[in-house]
Protein backbone atom coordinates (compact mmCIF):
# COMPACT_ATOMS: atom_id res chain seq x y z
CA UNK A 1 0.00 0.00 0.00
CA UNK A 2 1.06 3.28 -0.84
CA UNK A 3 0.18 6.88 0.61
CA UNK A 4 -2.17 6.68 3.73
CA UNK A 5 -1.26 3.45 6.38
CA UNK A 6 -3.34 0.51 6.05
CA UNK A 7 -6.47 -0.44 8.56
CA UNK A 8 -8.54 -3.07 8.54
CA UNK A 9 -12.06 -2.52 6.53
CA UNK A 10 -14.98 -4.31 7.18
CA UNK A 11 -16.60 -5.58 4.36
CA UNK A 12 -20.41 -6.59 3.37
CA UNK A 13 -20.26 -9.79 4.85
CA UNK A 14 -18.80 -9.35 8.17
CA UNK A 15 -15.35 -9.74 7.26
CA UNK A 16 -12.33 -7.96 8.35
CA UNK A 17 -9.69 -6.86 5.32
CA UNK A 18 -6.67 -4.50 5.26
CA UNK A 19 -7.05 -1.59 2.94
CA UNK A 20 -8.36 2.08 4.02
CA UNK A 21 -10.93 4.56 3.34
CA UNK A 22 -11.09 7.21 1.24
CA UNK A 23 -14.02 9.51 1.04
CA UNK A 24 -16.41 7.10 2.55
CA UNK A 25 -15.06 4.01 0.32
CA UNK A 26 -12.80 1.06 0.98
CA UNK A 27 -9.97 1.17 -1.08
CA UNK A 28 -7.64 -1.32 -2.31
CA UNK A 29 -4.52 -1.56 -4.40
CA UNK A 30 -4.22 -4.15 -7.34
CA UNK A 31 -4.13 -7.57 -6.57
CA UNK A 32 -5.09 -7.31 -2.88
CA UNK A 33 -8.65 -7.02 -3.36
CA UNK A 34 -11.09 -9.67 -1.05
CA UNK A 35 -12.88 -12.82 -2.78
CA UNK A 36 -16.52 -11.32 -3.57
CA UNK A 37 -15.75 -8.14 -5.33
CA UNK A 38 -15.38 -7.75 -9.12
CA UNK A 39 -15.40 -4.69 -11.83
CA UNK A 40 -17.57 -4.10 -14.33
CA UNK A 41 -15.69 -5.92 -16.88
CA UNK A 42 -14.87 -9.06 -14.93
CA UNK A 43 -19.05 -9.45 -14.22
CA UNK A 44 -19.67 -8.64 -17.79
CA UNK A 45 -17.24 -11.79 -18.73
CA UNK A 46 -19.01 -13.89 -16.60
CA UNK A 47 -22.66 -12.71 -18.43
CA UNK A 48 -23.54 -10.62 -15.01
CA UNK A 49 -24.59 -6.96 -14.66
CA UNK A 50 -23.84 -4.56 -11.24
CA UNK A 51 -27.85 -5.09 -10.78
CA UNK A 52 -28.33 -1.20 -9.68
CA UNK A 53 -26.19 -1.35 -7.14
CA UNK A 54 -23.52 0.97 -5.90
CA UNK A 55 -19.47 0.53 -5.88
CA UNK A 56 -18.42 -0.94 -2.65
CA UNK A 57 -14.74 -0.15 -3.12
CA UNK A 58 -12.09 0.94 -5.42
CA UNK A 59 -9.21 -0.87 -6.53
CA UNK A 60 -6.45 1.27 -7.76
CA UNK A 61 -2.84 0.76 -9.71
CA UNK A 62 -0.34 2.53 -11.11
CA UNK A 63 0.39 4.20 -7.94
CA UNK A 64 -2.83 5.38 -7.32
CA UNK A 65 -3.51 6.77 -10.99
CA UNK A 66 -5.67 4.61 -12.05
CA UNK A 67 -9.18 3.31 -10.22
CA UNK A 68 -12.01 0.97 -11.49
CA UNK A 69 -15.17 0.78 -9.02
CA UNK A 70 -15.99 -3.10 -7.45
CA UNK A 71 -19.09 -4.57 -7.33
CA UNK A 72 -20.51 -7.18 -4.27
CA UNK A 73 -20.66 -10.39 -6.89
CA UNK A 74 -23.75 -11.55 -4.38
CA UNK A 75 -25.74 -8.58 -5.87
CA UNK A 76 -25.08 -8.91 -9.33
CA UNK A 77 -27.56 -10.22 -11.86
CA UNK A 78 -27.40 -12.16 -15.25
CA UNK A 79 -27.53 -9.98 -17.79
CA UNK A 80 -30.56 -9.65 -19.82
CA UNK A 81 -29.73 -10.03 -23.47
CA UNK A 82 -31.66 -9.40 -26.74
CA UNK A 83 -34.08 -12.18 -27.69
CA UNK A 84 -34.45 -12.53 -31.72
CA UNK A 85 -37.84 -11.21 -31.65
CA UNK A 86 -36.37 -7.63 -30.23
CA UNK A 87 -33.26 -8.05 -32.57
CA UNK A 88 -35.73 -8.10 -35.85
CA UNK A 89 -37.99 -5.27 -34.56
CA UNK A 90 -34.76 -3.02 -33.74
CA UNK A 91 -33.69 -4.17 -37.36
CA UNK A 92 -36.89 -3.29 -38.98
CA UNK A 93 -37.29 0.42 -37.27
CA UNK A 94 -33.75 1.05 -38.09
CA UNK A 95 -35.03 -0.54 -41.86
CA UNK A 96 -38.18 1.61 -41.93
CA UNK A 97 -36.15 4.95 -41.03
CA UNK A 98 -34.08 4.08 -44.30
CA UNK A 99 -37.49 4.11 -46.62
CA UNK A 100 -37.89 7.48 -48.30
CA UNK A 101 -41.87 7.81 -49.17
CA UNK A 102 -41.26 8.87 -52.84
CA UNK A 103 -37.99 6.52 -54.22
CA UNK A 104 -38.29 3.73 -51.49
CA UNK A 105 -35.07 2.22 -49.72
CA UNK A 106 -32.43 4.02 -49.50
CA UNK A 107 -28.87 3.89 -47.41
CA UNK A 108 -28.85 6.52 -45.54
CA UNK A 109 -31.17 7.29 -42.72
CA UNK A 110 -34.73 10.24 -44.51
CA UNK A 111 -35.78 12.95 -43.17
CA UNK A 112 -38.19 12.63 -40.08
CA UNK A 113 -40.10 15.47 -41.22
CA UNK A 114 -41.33 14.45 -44.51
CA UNK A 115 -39.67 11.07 -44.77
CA UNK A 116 -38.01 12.17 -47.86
CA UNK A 117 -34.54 10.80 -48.71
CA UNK A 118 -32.13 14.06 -49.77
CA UNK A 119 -32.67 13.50 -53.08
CA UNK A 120 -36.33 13.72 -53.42
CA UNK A 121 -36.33 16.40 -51.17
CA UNK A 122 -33.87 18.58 -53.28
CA UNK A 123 -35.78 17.79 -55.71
CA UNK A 124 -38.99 18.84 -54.37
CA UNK A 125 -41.17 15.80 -54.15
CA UNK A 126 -44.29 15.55 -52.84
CA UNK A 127 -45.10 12.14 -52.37
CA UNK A 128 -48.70 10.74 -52.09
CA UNK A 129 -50.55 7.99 -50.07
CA UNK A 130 -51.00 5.50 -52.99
CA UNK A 131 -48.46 4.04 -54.14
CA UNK A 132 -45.30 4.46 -52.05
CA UNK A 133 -42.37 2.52 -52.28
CA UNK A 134 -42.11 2.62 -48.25
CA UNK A 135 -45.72 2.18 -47.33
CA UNK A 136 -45.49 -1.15 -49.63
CA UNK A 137 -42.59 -2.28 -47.06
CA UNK A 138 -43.94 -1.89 -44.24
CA UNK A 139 -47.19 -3.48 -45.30
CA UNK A 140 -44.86 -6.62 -46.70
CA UNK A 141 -43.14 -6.14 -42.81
CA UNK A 142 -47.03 -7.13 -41.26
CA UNK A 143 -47.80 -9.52 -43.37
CA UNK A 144 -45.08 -11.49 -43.18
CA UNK A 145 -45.35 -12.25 -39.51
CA UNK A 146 -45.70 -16.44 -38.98
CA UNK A 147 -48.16 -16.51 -36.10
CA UNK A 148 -47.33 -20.05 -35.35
CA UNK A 149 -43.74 -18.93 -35.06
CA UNK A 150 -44.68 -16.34 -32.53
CA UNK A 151 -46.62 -18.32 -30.16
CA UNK A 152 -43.68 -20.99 -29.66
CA UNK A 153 -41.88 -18.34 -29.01
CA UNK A 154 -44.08 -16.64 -26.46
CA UNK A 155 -44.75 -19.58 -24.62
CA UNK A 156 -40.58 -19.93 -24.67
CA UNK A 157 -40.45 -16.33 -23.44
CA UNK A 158 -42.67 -16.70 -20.77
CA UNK A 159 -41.25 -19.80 -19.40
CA UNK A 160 -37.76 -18.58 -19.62
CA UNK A 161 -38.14 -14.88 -17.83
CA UNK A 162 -40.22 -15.35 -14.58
CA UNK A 163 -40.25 -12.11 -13.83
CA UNK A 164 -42.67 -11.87 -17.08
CA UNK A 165 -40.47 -10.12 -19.76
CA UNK A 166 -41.34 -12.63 -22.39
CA UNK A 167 -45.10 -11.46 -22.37
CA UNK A 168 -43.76 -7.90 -22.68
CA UNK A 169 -41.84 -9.37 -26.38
CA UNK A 170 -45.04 -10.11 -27.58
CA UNK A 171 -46.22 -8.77 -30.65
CA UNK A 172 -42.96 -6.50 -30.68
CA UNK A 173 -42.12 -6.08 -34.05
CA UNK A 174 -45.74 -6.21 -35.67
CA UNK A 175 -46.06 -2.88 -33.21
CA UNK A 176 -43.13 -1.00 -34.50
CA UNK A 177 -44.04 -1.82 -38.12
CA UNK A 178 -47.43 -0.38 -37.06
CA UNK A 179 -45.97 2.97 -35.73
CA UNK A 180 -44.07 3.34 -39.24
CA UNK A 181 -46.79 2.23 -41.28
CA UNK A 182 -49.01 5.02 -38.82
CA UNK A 183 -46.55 7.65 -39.51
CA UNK A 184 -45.87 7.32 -43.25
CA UNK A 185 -49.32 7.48 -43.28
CA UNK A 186 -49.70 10.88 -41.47
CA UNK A 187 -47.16 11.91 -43.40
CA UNK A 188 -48.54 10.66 -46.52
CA UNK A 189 -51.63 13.01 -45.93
CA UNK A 190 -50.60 15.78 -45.04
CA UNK A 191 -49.04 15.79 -48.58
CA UNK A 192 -52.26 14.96 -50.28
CA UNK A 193 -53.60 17.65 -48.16
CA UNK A 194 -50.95 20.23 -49.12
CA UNK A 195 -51.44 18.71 -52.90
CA UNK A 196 -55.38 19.69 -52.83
CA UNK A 197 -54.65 23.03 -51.01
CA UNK A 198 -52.38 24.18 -53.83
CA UNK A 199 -53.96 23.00 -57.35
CA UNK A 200 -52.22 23.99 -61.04
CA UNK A 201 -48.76 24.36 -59.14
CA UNK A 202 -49.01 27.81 -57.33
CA UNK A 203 -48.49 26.33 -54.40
CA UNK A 204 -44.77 27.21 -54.22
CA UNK A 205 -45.22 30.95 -54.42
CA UNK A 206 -47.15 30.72 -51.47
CA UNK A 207 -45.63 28.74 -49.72
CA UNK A 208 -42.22 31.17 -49.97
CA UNK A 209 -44.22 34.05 -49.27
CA UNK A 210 -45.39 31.99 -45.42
CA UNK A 211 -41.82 31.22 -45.42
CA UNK A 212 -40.58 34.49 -45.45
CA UNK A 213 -43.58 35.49 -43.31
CA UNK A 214 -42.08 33.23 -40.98
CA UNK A 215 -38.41 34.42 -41.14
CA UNK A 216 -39.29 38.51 -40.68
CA UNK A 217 -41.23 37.24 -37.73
CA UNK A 218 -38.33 35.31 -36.07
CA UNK A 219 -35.78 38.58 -37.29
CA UNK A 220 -38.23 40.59 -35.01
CA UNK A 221 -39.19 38.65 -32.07
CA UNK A 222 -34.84 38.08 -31.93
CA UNK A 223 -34.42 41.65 -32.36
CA UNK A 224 -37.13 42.55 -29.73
CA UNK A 225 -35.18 39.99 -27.10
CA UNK A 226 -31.96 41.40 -27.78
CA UNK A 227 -33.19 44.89 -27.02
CA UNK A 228 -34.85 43.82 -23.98
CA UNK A 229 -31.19 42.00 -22.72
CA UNK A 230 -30.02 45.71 -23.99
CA UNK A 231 -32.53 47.52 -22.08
CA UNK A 232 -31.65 44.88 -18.87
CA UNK A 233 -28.07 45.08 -18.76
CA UNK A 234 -28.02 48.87 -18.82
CA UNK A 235 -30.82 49.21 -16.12
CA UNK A 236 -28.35 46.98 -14.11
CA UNK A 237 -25.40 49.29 -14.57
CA UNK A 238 -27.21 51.95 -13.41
CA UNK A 239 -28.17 50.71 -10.38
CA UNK A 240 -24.94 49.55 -9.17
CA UNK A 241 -22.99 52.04 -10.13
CA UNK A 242 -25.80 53.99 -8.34
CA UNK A 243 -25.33 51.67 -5.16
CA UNK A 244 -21.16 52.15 -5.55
């Protein structure tokens, strides 16, 4: 041990160890740790997590330069990993985020606010509701769903998690297709709306004119917030040079 002298530390169990305390925390140098503690990387090679729980000690090296926390191994749990159900519905809302509504898929991630890739958007699309390359997928994503397949697996779920984690699989990736398939669709009409709002293609004059609407009203609301910081910070001076 270097630095502080060593005293004896009493651990979660009862146990007496040498080490010391520092800020509340046993401490212990490399190598002379008790049985029953582990890092973060040692649990996580035996499949374990910390479980929520707090470091117990430190363990330091390289002359007190460098610390990892330890964990109580009694109070670690296994680690909960992906089942393949969650794996294919985190692959198909990462898929359906690659879908622009007017080309279809695409590799980079569209736009969230008109699900337009950046070509189609440079271009000035407007896609519609019939049609659509991405609607089509994630209508193929629903119906391809084996329902036998998914019941095996629920009952394997629900026997394998007891504290009922299976049951919350259920159904998982039919309900993310369903939120993309929801919000291409809301999407979808707001451009047919936008298309029956602005017939024989005068639609973009307008729509600049709201846009610069938009703009002198953000110049002047900024403009009246700077002046009142302005107006603020002198008001401030005043008074304290008043008070000095």
């Amino acid at each position: 041990m270097t630095g502080r002298g060593v005293e004896w530390v009493l651990l979660w169990d009862g146990r007496r160890w040498p080490g010391r305390v520092r800020d509340g925390l046993p401490e212990f140098t490399f190598g002379q740790a008790p049985s029953g503690l582990s890092t973060r990387r040692q649990l996580r090679e035996r499949g374990l997590c910390r479980g929520g729980q707090e470091p117990f000690a430190r363990l330091t090296w390289k002359r007190d330069r460098r610390f990892a926390w330890l964990y109580v191994d009694d109070k670690a749990r296994a680690k909960r990993t992906p089942s393949d159900k969650q794996l294919a519905a985190v692959n198909k809302a990462l898929a359906a985020r690659k879908v622009c509504a007017q080309c279809g898929p695409v590799d980079h991630y569209v736009r969230t606010s008109d699900q337009l890739c950046g070509d189609c958007h440079t271009a000035g699309a407007t896609p519609t509701a019939s049609g659509t390359a991405g609607w089509r997928t994630v209508q193929r994503w629903q119906e391809e769903a084996p329902d036998a397949d998914d019941e095996a697996q629920d009952r394997a779920d629900n026997a394998a998690d007891e504290h009922g984690a299976g049951r919350l699989e259920r159904h998982e990736g039919s309900a993310v297709a369903a939120r993309a398939a929801e919000a291409l669709a809301q999407s979808a009409a707001r451009f047919d709306h936008t298309d029956r709002a602005e017939p024989h293609g005068g639609g973009e004059a307008e729509r600049d004119e709201e846009l610069a609407r938009w703009h002198d009203d953000d110049r002047a609301a900024r403009l009246t917030a700077e002046q009142a910081d302005i107006s603020a910070s002198q008001a401030q001076w005043r008074d304290e040079r008043g008070v000095a």
